[in-house]
Each structure stands twice: as structure tokens, then as C-alpha cells.
N, C-alpha and C. Protein backbone atom coordinates (compact mmCIF):
# COMPACT_ATOMS: atom_id res chain seq x y z
N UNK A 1 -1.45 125.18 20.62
CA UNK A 1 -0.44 124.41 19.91
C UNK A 1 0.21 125.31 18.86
N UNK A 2 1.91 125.34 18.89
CA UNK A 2 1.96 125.79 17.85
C UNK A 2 2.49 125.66 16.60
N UNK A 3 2.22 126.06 15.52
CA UNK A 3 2.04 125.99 14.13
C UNK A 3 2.85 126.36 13.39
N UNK A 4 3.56 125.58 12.03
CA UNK A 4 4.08 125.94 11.02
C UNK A 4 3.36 126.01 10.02
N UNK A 5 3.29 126.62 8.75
CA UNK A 5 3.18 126.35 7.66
C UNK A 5 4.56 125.04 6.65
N UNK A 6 3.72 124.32 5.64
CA UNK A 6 4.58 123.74 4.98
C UNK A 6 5.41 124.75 4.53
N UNK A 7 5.47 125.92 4.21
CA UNK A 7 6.04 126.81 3.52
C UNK A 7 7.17 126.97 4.55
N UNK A 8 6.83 127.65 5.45
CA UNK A 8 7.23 128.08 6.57
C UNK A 8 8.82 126.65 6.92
N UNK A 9 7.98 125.70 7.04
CA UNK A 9 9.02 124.38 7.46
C UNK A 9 10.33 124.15 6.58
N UNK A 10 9.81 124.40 5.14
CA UNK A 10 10.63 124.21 4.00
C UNK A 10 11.26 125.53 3.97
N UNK A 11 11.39 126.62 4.38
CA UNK A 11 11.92 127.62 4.51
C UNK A 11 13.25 127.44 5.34
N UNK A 12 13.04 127.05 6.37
CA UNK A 12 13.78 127.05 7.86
C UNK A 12 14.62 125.48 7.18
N UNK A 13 13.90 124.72 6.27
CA UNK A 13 15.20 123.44 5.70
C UNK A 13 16.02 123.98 4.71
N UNK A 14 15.88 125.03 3.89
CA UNK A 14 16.52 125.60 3.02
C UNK A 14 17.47 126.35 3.41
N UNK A 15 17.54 127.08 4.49
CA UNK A 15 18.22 128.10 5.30
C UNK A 15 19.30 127.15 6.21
N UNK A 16 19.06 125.76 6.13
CA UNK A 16 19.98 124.75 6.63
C UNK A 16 19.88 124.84 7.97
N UNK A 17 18.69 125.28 9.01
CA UNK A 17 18.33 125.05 9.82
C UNK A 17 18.66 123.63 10.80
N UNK A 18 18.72 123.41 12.12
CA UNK A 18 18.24 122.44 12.63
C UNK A 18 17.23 121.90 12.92
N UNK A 19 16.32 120.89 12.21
CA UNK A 19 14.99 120.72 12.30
C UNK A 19 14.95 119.38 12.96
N UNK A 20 14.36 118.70 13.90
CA UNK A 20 13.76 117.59 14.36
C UNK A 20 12.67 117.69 13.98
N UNK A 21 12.26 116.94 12.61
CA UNK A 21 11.05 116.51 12.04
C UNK A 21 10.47 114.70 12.23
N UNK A 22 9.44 114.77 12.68
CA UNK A 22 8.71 113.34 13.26
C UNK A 22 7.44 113.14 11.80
N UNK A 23 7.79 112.32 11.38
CA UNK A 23 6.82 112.12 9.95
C UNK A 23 5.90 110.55 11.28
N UNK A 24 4.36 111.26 11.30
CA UNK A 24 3.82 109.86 12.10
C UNK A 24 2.94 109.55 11.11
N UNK A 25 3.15 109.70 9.64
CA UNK A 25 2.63 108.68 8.67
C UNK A 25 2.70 106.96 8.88
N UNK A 26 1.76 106.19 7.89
CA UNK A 26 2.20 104.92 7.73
C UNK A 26 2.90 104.45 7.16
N UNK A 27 3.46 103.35 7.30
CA UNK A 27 4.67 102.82 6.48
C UNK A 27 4.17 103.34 4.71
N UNK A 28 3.09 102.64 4.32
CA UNK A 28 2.99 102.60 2.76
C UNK A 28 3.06 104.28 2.41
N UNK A 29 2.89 105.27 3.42
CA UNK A 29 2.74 106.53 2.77
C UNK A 29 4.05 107.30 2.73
N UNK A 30 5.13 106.75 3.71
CA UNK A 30 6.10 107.27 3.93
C UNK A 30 7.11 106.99 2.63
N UNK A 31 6.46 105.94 2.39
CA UNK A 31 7.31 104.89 0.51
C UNK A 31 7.00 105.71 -0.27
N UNK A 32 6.36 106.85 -0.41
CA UNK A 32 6.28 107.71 -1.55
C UNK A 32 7.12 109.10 -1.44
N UNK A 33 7.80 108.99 0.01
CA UNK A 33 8.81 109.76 0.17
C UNK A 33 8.33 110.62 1.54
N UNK A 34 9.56 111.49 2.08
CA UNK A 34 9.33 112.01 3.19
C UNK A 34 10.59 113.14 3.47
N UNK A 35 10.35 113.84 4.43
CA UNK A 35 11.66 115.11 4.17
C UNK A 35 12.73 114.86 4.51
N UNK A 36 13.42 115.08 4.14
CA UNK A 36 15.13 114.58 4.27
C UNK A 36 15.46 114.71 5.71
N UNK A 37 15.60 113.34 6.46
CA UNK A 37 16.19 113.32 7.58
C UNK A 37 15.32 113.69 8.84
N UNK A 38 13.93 113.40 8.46
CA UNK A 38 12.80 112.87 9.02
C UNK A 38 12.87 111.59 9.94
N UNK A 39 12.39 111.23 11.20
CA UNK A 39 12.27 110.35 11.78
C UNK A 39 11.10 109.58 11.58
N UNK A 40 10.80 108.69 11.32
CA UNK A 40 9.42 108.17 10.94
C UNK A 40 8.79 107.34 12.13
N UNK A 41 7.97 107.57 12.36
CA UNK A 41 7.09 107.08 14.15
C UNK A 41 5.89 106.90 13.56
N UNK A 42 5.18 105.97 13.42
CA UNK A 42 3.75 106.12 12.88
C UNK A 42 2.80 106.44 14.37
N UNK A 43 1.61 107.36 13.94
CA UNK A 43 1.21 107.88 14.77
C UNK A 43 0.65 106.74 16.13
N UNK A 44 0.17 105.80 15.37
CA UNK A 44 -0.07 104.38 16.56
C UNK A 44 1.03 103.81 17.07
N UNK A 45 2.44 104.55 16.87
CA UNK A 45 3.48 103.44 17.65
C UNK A 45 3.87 104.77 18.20
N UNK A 46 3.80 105.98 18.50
CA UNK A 46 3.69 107.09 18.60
C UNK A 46 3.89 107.10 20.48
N UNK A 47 3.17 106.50 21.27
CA UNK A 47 2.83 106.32 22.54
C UNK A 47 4.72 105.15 22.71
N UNK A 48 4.30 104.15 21.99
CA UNK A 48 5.32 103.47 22.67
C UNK A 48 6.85 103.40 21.97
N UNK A 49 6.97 104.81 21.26
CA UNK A 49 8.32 104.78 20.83
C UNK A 49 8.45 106.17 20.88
N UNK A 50 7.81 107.07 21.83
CA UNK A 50 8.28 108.36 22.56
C UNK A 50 9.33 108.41 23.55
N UNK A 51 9.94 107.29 23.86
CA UNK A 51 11.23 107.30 24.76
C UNK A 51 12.37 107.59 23.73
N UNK A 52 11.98 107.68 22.16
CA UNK A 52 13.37 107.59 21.24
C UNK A 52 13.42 109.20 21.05
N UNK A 53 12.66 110.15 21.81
CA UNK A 53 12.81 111.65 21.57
C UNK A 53 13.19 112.29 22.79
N UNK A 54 13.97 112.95 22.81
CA UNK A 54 14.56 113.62 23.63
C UNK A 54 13.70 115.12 23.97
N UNK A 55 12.97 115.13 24.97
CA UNK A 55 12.83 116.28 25.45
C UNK A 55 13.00 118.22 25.49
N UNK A 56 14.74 118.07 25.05
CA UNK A 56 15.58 118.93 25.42
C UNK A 56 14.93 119.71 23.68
N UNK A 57 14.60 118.95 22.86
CA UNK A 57 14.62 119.48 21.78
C UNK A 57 13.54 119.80 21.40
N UNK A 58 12.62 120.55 20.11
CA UNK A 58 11.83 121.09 19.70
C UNK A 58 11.90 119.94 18.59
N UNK A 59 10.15 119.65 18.04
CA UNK A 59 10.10 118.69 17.37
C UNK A 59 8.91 119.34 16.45
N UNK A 60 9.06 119.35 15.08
CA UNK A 60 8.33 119.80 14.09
C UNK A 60 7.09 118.12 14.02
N UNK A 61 6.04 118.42 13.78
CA UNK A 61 5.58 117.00 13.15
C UNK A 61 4.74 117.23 12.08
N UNK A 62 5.08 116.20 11.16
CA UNK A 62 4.14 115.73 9.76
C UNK A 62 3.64 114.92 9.73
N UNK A 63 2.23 115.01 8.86
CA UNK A 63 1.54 113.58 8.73
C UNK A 63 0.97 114.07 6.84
N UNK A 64 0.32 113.71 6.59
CA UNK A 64 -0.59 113.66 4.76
C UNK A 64 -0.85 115.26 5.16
N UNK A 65 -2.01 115.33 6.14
CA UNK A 65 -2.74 116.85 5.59
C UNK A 65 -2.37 117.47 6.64
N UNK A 66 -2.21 117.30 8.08
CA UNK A 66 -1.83 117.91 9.25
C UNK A 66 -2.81 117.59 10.43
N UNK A 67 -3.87 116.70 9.97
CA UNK A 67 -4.64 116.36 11.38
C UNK A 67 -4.09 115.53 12.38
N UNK A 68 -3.10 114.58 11.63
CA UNK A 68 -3.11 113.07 12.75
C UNK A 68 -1.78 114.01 13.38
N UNK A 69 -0.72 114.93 12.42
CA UNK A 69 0.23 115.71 13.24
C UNK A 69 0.23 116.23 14.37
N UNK A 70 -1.61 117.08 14.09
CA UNK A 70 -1.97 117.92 15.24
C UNK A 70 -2.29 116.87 16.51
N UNK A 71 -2.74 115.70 16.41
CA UNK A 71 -3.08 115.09 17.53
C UNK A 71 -2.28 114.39 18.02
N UNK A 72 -0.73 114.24 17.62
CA UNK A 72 0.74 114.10 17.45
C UNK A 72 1.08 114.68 18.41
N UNK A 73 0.83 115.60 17.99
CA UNK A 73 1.04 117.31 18.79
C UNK A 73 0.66 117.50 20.08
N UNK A 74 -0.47 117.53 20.07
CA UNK A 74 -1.40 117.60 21.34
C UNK A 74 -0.51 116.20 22.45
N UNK A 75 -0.42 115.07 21.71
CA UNK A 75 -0.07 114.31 22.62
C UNK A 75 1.01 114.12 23.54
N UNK A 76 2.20 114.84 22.28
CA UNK A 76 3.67 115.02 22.86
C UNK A 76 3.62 115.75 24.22
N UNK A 77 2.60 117.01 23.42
CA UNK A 77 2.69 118.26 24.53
C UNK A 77 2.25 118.09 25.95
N UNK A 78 1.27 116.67 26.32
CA UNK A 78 1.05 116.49 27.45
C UNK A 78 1.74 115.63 28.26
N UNK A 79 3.01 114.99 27.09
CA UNK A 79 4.08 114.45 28.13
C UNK A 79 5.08 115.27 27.84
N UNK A 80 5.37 116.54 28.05
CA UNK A 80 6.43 117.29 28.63
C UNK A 80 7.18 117.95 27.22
N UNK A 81 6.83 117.59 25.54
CA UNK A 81 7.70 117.74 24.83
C UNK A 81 7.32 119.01 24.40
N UNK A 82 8.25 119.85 23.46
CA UNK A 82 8.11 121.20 23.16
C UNK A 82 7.78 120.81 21.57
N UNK A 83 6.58 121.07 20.51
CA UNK A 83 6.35 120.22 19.42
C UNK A 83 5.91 121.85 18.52
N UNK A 84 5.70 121.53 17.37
CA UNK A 84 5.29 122.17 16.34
C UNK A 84 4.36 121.46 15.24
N UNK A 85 2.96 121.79 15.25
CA UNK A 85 2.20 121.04 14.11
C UNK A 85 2.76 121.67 12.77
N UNK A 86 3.34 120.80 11.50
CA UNK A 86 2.91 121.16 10.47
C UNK A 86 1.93 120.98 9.67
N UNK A 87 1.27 122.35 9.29
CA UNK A 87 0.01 122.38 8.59
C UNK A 87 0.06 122.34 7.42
N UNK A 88 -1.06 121.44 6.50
CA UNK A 88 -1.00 121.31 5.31
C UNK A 88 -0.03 119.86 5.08
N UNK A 89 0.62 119.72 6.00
CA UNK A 89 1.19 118.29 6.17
C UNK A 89 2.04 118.27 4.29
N UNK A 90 2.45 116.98 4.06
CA UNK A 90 2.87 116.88 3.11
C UNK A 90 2.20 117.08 1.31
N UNK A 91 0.51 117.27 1.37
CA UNK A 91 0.10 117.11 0.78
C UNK A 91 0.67 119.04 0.35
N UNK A 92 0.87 119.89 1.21
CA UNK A 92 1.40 120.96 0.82
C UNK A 92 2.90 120.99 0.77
N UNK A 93 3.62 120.17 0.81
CA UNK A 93 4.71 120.23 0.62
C UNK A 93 6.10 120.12 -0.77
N UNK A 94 6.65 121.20 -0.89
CA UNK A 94 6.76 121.14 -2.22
C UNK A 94 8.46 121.00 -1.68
N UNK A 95 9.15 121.17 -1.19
CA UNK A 95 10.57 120.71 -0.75
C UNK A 95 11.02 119.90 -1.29
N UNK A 96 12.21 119.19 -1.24
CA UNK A 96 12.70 117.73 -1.35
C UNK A 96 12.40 116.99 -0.35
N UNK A 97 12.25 116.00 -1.17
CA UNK A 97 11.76 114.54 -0.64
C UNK A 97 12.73 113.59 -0.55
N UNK A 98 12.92 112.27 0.25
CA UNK A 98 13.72 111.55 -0.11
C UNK A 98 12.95 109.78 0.58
């Protein structure tokens, strides 16, 4: 699987990059903010609202620390998607929030 750093992620948003970022936090955690222009999928609706991602694209994912991302990750990757865990998840994230 492969890997960003939070650093790394917030780098490539600063540089005004194109990022498809998937935040599969829960609702109450996402209320304390999330990266600008983030899609929010919580990781349990994750299975049945993977028809709203397009394939064609590369998809960064976040969660709090980076575990539920990585298994985010793992899951996309076995239906066909091209994904990126971010590590350290938001709890390393020092970017803007919104």
C-alpha cells in the first residue's frame, strides 16, 4: 500500500496540487474540521458509497491517526481503485482545516 506522510499531503495542498482526499472519519470527528475540499465517507458507509468514486483517479485517504485509512486503503485497492494511506492521519496534521 502506498503511503503519504501528513507532511508530505500538506505539501502537495500547498503547491495547489490536485488532491482527491476521502476523510472516512465519523460525523462528530469530522465537526472539528477536515482538509479543505475533502470528501467525507465514513469508513462504515465506505462499502456502500464507493460507487461515488471514480476509478480513473488517485485517492489520498484520512482518518484521526491513519489506521481505519489504512484499512480504507486496503479495501479500495481490492476493488480496482488506485489509493494512498495518509499516515499520522489528522492527528499529524498541521494544514488548514475547514
Amino acid at each position: 500500500m502506498k503511503q503519504f506522510t501528513a507532511k508530505e499531503v500538506e505539501t502537495l495542498f500547498n503547491e495547489g496540487k490536485k488532491l482527491n482526499i476521502v476523510d472516512v472519519r465519523e460525523v462528530d470527528e469530522v465537526v472539528a474540521g477536515k482538509i479543505p475540499g475533502a470528501i467525507h465517507i465514513p469508513l462504515g458507509l465506505l462499502e456502500f458509497r464507493m460507487h461515488e468514486l471514480d476509478k480513473s483517479n488517485e485517492y489520498i485517504m484520512v482518518c484521526r491517526s491513519g489506521g481505519r485509512s489504512g484499512h480504507a486503503s486496503q479495501f479500495l485497492e481490492t476493488h480496482g481503485f488506485t489509493v494512498i494511506n495518509m499516515t499520522g492521519g489528522m492527528l499529524a496534521w498541521e494544514g488548514e482545516t475547514e
